[in-house]
Protein backbone atom coordinates (compact mmCIF):
# COMPACT_ATOMS: atom_id res chain seq x y z
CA UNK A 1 35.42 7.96 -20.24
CA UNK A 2 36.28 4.64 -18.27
CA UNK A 3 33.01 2.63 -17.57
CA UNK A 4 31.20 3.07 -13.92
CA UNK A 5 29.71 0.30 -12.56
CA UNK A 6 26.25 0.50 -11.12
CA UNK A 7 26.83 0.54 -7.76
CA UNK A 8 29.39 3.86 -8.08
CA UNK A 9 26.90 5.46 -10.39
CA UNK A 10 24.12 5.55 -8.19
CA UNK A 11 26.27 6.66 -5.62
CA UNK A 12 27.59 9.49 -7.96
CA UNK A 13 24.44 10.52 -9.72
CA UNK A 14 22.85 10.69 -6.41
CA UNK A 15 25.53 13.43 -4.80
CA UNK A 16 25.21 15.06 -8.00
CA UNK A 17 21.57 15.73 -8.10
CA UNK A 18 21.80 16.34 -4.32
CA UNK A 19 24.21 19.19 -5.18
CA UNK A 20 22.36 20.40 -8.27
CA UNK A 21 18.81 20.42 -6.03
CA UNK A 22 21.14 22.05 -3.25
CA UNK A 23 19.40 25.04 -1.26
CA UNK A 24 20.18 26.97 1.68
CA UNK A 25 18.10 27.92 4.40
CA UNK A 26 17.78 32.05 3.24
CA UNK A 27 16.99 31.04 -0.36
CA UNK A 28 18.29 28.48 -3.35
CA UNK A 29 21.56 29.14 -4.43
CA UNK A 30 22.06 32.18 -2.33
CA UNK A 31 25.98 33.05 -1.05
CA UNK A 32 25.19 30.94 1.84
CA UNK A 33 28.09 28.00 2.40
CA UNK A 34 25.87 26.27 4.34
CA UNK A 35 24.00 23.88 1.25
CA UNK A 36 20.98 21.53 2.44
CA UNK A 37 19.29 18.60 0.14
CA UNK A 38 16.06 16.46 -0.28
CA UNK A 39 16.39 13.10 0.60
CA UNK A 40 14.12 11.37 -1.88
CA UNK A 41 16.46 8.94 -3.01
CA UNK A 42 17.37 5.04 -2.06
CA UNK A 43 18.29 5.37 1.40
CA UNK A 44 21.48 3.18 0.91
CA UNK A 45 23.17 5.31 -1.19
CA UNK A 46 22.45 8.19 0.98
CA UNK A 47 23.59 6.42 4.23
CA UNK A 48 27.07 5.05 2.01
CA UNK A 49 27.05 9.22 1.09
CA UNK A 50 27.10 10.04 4.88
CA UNK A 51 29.31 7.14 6.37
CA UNK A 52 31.86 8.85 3.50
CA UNK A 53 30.79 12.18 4.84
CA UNK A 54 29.96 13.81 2.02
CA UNK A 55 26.44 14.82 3.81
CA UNK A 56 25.28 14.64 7.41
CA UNK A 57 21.67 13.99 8.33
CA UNK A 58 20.85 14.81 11.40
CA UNK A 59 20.63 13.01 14.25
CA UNK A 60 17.35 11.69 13.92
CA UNK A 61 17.58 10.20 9.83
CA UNK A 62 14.51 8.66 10.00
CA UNK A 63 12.74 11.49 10.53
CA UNK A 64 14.86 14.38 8.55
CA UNK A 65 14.04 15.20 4.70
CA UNK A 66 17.24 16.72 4.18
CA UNK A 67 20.79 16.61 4.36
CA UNK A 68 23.18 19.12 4.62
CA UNK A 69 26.05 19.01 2.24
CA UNK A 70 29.39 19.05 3.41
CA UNK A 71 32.36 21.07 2.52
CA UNK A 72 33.70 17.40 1.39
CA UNK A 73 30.63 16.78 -0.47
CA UNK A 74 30.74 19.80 -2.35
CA UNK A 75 34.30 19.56 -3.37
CA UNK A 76 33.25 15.75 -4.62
CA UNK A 77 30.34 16.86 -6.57
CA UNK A 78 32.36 19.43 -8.49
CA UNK A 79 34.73 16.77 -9.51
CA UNK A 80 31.53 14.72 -10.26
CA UNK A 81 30.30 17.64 -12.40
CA UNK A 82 33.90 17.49 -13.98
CA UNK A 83 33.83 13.86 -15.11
CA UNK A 84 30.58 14.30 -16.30
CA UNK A 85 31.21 17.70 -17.91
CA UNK A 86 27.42 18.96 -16.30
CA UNK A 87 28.02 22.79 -15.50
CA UNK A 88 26.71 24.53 -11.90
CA UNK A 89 24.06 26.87 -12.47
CA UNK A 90 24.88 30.27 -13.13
């Protein structure tokens, strides 16, 4: 595996535990498509995650505590999962 700089793996780590913490609003992991997050990470990561669209918070971010994972996110969080050969819950 090529080396990641810092910067890139926060960025990456981040979206992955975002997607592995994922729940949706009927229950975690449910058949929902509609995935939300916890925001308790460094807030400019997250706002470099949305600006890339890979999750939306709201239109008050200040004051949300999640983020909702977009179909982009999720499709960049498998391939995260890939590179870093972490499997999705069962």
């Amino acid at each position: 595996m090529d080396k990641t700089n810092a910067e890139e793996a926060m960025k990456e780590l981040t979206m992955l535990l975002m997607y592995l913490s994922r729940f949706s609003e009927r229950d975690r992991f449910s058949d929902g498509r509609d995935f939300y997050a916890w925001k308790g990470y460094d807030f400019d990561v997250i706002n470099g995650l949305g600006e890339e669209d890979y999750i939306r918070q709201g239109s008050h971010p200040s004051r949300t505590k999640s983020v909702y994972i977009t179909d982009t996110g999720i499709d960049y969080a498998k391939k995260l999962m890939k590179k870093y050969g972490i499997e999705d819950w069962g």
